[in-house]
PDB file of N, CA and C in Angstrom:
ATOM      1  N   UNK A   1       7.949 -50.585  72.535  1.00  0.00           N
ATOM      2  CA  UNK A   1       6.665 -51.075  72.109  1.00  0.00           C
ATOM      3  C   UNK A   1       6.773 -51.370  70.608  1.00  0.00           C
ATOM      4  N   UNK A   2       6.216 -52.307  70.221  1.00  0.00           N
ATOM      5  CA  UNK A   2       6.353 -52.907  68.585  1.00  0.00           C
ATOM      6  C   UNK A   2       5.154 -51.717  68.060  1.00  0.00           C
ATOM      7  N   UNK A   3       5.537 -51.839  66.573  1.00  0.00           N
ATOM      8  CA  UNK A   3       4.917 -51.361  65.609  1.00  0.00           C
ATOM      9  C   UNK A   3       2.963 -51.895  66.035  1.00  0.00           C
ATOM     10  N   UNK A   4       3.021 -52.792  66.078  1.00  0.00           N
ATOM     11  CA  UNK A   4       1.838 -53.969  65.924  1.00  0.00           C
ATOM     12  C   UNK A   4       0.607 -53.103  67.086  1.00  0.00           C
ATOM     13  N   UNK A   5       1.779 -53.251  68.550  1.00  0.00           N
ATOM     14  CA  UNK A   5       0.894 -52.658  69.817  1.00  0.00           C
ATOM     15  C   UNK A   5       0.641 -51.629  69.740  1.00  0.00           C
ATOM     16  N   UNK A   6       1.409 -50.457  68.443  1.00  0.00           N
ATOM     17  CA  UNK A   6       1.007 -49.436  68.148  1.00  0.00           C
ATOM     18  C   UNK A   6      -0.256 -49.082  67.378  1.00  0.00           C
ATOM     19  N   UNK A   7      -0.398 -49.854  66.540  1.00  0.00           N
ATOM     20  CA  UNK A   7      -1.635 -49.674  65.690  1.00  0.00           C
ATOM     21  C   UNK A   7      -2.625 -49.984  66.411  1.00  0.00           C
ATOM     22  N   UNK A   8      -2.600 -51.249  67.079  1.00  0.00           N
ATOM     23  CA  UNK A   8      -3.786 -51.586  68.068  1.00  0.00           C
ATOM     24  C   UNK A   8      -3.905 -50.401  68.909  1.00  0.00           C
ATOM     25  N   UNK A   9      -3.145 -50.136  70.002  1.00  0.00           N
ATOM     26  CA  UNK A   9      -3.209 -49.172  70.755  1.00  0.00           C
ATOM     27  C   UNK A   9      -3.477 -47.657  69.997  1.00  0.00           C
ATOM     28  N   UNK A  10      -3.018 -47.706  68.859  1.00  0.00           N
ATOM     29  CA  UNK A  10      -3.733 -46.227  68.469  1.00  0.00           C
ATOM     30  C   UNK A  10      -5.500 -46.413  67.529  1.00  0.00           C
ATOM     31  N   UNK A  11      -5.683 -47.561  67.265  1.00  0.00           N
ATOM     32  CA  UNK A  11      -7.013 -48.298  67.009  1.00  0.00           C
ATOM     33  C   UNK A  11      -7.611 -48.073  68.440  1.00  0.00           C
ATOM     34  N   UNK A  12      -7.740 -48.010  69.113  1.00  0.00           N
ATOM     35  CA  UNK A  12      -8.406 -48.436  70.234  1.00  0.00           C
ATOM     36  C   UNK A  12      -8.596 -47.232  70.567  1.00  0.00           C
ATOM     37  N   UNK A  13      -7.739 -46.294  70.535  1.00  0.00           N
ATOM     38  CA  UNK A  13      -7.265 -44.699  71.372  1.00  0.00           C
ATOM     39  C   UNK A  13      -8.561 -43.542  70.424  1.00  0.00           C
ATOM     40  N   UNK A  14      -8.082 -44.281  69.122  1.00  0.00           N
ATOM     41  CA  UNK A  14      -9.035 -43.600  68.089  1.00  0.00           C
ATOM     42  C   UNK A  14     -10.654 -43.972  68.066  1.00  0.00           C
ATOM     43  N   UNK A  15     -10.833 -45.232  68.012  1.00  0.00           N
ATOM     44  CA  UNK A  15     -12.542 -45.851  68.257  1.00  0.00           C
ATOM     45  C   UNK A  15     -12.926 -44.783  69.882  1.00  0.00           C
ATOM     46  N   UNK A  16     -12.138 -44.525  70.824  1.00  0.00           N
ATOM     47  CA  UNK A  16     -12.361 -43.851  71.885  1.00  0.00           C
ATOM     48  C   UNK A  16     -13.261 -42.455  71.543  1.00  0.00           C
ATOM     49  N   UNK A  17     -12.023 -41.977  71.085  1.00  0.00           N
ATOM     50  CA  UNK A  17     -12.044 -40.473  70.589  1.00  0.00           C
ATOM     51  C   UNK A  17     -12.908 -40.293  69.783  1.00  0.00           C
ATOM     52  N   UNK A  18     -12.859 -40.921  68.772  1.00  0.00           N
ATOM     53  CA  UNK A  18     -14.647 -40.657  68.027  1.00  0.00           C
ATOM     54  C   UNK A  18     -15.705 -41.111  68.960  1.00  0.00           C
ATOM     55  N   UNK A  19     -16.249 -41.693  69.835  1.00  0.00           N
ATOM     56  CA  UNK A  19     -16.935 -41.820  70.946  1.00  0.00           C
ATOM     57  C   UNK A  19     -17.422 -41.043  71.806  1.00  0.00           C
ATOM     58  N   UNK A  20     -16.200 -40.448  71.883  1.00  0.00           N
ATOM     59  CA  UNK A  20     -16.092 -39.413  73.006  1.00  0.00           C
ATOM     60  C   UNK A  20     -16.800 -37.728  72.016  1.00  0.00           C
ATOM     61  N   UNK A  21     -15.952 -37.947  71.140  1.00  0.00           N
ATOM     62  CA  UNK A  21     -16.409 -36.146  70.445  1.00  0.00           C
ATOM     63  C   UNK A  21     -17.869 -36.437  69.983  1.00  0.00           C
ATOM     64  N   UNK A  22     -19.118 -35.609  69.835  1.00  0.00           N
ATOM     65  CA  UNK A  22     -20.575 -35.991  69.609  1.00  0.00           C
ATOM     66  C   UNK A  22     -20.192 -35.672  67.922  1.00  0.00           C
ATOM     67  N   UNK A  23     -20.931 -36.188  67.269  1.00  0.00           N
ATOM     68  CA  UNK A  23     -21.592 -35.971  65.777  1.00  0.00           C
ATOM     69  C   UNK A  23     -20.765 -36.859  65.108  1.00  0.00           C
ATOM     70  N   UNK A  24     -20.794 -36.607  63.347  1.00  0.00           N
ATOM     71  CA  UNK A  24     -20.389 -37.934  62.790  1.00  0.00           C
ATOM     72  C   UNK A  24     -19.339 -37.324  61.913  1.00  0.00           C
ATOM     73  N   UNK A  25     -18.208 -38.374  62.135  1.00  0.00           N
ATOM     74  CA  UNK A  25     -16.931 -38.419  61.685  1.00  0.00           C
ATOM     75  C   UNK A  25     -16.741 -39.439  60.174  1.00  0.00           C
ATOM     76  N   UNK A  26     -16.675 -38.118  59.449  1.00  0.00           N
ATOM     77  CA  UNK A  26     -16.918 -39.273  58.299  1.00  0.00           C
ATOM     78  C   UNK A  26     -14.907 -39.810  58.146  1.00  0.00           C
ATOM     79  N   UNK A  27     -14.917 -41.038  58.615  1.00  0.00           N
ATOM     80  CA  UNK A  27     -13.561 -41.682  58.540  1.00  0.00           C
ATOM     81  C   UNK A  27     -13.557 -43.232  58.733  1.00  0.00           C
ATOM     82  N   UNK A  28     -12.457 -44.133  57.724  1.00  0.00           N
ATOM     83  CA  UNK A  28     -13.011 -45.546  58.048  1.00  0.00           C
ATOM     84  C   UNK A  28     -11.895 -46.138  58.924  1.00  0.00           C
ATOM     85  N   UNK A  29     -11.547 -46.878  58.724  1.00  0.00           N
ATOM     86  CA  UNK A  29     -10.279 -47.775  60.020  1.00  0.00           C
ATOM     87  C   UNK A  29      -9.190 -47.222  60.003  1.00  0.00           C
ATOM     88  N   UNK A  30      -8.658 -46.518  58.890  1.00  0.00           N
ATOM     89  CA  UNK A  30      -7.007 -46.613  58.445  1.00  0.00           C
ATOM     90  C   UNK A  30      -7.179 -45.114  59.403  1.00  0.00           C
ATOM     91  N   UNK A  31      -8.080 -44.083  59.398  1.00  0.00           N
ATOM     92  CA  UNK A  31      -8.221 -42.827  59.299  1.00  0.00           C
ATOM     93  C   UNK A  31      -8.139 -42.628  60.960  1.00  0.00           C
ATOM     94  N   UNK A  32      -8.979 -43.844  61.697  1.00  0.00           N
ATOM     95  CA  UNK A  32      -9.381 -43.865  62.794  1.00  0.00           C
ATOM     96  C   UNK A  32      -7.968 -44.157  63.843  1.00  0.00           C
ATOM     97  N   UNK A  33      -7.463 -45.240  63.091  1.00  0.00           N
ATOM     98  CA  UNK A  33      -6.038 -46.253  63.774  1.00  0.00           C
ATOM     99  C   UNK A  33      -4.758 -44.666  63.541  1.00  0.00           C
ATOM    100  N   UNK A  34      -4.690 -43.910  62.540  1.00  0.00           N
ATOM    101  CA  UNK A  34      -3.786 -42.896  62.381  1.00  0.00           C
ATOM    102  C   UNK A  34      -3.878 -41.891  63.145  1.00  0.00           C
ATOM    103  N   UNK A  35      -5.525 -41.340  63.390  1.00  0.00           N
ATOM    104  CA  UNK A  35      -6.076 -40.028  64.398  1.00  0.00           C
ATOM    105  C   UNK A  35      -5.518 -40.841  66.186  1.00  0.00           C
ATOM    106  N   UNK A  36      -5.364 -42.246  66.162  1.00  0.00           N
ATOM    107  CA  UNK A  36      -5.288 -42.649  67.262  1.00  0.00           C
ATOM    108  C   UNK A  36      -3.732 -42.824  67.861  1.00  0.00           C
ATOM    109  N   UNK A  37      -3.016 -43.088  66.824  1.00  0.00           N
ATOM    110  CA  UNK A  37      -1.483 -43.027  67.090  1.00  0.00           C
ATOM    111  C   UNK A  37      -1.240 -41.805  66.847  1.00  0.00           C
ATOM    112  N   UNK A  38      -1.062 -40.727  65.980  1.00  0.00           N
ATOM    113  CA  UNK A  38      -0.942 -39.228  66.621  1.00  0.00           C
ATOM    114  C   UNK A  38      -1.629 -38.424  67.707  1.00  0.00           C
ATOM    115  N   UNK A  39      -2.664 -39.371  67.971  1.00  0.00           N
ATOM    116  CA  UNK A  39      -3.579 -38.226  69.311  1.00  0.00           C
ATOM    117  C   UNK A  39      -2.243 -39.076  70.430  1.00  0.00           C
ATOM    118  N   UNK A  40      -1.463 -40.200  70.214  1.00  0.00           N
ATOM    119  CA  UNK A  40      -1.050 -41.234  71.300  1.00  0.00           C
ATOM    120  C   UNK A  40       0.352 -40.383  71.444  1.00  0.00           C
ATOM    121  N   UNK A  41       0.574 -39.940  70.250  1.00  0.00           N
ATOM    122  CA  UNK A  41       2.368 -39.562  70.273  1.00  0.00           C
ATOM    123  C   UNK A  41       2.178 -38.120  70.740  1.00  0.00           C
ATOM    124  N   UNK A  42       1.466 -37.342  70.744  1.00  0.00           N
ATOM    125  CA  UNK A  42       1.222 -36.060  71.365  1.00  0.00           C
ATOM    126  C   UNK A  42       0.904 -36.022  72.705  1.00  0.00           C
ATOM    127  N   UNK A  43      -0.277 -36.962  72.963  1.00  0.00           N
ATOM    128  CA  UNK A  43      -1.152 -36.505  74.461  1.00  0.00           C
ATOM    129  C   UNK A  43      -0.255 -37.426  75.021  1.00  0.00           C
ATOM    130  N   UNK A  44       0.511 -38.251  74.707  1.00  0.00           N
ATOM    131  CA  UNK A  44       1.395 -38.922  75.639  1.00  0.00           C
ATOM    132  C   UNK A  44       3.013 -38.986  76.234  1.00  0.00           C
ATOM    133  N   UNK A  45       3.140 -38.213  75.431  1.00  0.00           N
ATOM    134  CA  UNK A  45       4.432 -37.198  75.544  1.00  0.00           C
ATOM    135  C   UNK A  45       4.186 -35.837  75.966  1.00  0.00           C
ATOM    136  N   UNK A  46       3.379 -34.831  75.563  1.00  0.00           N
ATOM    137  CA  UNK A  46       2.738 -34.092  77.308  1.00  0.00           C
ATOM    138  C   UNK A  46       2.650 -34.719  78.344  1.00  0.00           C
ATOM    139  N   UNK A  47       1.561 -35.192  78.744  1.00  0.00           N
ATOM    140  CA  UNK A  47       1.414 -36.213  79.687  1.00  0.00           C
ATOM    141  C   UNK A  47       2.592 -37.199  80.566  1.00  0.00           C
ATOM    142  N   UNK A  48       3.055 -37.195  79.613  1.00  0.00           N
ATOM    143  CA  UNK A  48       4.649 -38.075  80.135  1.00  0.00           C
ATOM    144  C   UNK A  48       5.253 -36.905  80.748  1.00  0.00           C
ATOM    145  N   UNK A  49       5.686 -35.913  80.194  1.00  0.00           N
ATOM    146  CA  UNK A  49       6.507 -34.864  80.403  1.00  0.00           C
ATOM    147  C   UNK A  49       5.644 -33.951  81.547  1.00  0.00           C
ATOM    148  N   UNK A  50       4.572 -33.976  81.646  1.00  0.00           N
ATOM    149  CA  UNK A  50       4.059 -33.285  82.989  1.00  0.00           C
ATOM    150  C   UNK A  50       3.713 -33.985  84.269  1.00  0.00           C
ATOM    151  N   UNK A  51       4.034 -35.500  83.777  1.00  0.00           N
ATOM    152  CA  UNK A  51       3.923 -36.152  85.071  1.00  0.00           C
ATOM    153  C   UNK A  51       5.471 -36.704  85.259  1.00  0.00           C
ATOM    154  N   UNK A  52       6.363 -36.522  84.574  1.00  0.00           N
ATOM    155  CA  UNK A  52       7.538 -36.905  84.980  1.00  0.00           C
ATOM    156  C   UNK A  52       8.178 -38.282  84.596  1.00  0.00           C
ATOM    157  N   UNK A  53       7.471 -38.843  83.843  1.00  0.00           N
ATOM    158  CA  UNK A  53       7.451 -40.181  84.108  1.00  0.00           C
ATOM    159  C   UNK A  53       8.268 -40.777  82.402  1.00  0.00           C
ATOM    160  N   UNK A  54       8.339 -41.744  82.179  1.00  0.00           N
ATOM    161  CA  UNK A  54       9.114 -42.678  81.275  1.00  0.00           C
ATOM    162  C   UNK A  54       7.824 -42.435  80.530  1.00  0.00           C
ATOM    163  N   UNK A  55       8.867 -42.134  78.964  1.00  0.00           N
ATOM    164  CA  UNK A  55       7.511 -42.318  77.998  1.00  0.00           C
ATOM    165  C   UNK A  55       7.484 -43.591  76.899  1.00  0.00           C
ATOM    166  N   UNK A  56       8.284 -44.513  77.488  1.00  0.00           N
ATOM    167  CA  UNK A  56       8.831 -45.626  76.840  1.00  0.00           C
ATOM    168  C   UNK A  56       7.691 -46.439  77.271  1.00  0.00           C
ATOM    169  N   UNK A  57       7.370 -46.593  78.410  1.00  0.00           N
ATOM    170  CA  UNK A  57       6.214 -47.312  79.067  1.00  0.00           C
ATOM    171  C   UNK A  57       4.919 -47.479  79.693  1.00  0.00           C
ATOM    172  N   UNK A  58       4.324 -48.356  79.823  1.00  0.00           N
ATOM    173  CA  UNK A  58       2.671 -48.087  80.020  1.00  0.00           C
ATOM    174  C   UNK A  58       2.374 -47.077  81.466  1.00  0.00           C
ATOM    175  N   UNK A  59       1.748 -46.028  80.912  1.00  0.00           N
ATOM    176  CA  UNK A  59       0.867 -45.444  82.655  1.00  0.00           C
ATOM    177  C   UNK A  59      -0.079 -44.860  82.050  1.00  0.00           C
ATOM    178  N   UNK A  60      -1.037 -44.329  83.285  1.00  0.00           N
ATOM    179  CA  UNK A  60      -2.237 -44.613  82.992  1.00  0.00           C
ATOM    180  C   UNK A  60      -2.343 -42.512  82.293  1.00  0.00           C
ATOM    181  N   UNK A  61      -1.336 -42.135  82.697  1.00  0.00           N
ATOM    182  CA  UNK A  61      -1.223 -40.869  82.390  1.00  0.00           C
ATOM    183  C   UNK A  61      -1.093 -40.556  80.976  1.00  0.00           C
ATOM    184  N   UNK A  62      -0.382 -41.571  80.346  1.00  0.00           N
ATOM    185  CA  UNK A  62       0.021 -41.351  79.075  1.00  0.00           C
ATOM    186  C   UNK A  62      -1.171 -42.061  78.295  1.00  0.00           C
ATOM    187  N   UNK A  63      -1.995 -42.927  79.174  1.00  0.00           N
ATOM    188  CA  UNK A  63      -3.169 -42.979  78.160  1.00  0.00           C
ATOM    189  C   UNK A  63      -4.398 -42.353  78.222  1.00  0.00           C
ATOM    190  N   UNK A  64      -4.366 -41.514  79.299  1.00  0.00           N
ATOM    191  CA  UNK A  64      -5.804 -40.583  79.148  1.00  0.00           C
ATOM    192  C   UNK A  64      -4.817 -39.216  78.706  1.00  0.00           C
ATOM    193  N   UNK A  65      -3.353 -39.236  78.787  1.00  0.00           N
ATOM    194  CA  UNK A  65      -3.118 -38.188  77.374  1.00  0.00           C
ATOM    195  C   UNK A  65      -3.158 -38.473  75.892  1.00  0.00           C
ATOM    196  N   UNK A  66      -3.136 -39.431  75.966  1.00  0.00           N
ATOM    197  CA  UNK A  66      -3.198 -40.124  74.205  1.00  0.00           C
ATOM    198  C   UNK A  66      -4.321 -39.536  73.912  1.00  0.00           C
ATOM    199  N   UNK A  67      -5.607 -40.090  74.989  1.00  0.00           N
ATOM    200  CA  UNK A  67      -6.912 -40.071  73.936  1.00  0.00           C
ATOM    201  C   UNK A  67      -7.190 -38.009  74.538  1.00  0.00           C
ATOM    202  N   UNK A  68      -7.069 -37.567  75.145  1.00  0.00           N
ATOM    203  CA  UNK A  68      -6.752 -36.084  75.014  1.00  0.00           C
ATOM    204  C   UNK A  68      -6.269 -35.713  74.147  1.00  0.00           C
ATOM    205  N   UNK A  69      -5.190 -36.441  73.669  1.00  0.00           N
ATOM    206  CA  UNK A  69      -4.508 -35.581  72.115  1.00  0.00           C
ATOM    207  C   UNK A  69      -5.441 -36.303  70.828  1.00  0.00           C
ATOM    208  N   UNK A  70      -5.912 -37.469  71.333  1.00  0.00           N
ATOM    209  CA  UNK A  70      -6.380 -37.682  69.607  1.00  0.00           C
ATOM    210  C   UNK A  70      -8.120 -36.983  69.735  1.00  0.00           C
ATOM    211  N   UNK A  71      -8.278 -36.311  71.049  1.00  0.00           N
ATOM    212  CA  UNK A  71     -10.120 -36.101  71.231  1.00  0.00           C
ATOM    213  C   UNK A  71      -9.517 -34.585  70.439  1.00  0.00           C
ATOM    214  N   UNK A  72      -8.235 -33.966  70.662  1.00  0.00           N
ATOM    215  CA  UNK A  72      -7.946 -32.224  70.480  1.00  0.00           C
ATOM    216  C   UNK A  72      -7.987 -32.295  68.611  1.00  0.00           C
ATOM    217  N   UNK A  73      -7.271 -33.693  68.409  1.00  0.00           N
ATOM    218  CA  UNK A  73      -6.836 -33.333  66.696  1.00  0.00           C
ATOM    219  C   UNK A  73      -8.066 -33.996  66.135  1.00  0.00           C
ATOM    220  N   UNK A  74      -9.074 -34.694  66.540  1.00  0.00           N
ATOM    221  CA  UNK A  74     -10.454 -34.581  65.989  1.00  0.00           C
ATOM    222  C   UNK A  74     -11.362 -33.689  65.987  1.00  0.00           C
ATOM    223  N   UNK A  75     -11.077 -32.476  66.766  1.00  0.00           N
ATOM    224  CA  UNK A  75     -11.912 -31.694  67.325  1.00  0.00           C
ATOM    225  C   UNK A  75     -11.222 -30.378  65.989  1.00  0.00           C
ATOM    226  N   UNK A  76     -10.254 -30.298  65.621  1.00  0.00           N
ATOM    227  CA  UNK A  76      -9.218 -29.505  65.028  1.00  0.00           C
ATOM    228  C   UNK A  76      -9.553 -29.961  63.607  1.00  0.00           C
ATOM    229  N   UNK A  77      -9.853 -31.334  63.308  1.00  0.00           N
ATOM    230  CA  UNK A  77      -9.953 -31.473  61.803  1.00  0.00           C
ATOM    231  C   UNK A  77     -11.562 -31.698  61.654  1.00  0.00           C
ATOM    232  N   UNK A  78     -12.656 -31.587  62.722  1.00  0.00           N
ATOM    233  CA  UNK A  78     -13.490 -31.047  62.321  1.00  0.00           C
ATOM    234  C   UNK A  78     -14.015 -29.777  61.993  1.00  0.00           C
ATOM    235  N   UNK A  79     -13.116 -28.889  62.812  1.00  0.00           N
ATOM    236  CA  UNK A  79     -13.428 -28.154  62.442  1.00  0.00           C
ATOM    237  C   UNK A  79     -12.896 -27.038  61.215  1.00  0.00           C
ATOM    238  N   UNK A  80     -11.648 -27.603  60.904  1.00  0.00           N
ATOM    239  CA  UNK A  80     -10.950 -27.390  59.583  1.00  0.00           C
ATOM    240  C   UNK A  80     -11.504 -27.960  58.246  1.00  0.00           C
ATOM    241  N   UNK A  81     -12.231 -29.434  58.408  1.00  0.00           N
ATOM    242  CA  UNK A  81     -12.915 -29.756  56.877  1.00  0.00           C
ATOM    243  C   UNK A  81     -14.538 -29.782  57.072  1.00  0.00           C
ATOM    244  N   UNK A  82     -15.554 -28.715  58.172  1.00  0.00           N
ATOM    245  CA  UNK A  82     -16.373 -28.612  58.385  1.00  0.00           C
ATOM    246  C   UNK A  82     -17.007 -27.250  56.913  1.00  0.00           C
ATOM    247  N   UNK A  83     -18.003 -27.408  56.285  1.00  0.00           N
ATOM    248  CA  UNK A  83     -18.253 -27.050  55.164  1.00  0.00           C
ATOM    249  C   UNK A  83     -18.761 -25.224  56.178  1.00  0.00           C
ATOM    250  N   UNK A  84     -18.092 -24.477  55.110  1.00  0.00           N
ATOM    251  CA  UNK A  84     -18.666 -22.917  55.747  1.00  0.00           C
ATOM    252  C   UNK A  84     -19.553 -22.184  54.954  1.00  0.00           C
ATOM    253  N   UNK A  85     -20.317 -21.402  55.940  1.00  0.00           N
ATOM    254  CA  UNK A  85     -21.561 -20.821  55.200  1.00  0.00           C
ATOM    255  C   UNK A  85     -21.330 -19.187  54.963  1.00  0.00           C
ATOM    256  N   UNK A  86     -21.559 -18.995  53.618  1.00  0.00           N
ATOM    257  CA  UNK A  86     -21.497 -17.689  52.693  1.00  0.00           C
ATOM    258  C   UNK A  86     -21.879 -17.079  53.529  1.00  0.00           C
ATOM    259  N   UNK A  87     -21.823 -15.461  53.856  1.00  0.00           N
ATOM    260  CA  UNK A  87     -22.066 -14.729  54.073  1.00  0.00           C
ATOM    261  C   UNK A  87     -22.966 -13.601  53.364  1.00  0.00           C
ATOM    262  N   UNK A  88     -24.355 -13.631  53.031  1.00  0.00           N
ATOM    263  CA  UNK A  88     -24.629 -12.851  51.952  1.00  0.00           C
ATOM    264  C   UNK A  88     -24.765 -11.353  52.284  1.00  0.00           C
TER     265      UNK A  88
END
């Protein structure tokens, strides 16, 4: 797969995933297209590897693991740069 179908495809994976998780993601394109190609290279290489299958090429496994891995590492960096409340 080219560089090119990557960005798209992790653009697309990412516009998902913020969709999918509720509340607001403060992030603009570059942030969105990056959360979408690492949610793609994780949930789709599980996914590949638990269904057995080639991770060189399109299935439908490796793309509802993509957006599984990019819904887990949005869910992970909200709640890592989510502001915390003092304890008085």
């Amino acid at each position: 797969m080219g560089i090119l179908a990557w960005i798209v495809f992790g653009f697309i994976i990412g516009l998902l995933a913020r969709a999918v998780v509720p509340g607001k993601q403060g992030m603009g394109l570059v942030m969105t297209t990056l959360l979408g190609i690492a949610g793609s290279l994780i949930g789709g290489i599980v996914a590949s590897a638990l269904s057995g299958g080639n991770t060189t090429g399109f299935q439908p496994s490796g793309f509802i693991g993509s957006l599984i891995g990019a819904v887990v590492l949005l869910l992970i960096a909200g709640f890592a740069t989510r502001p915390r409340r003092r304890v008085a």
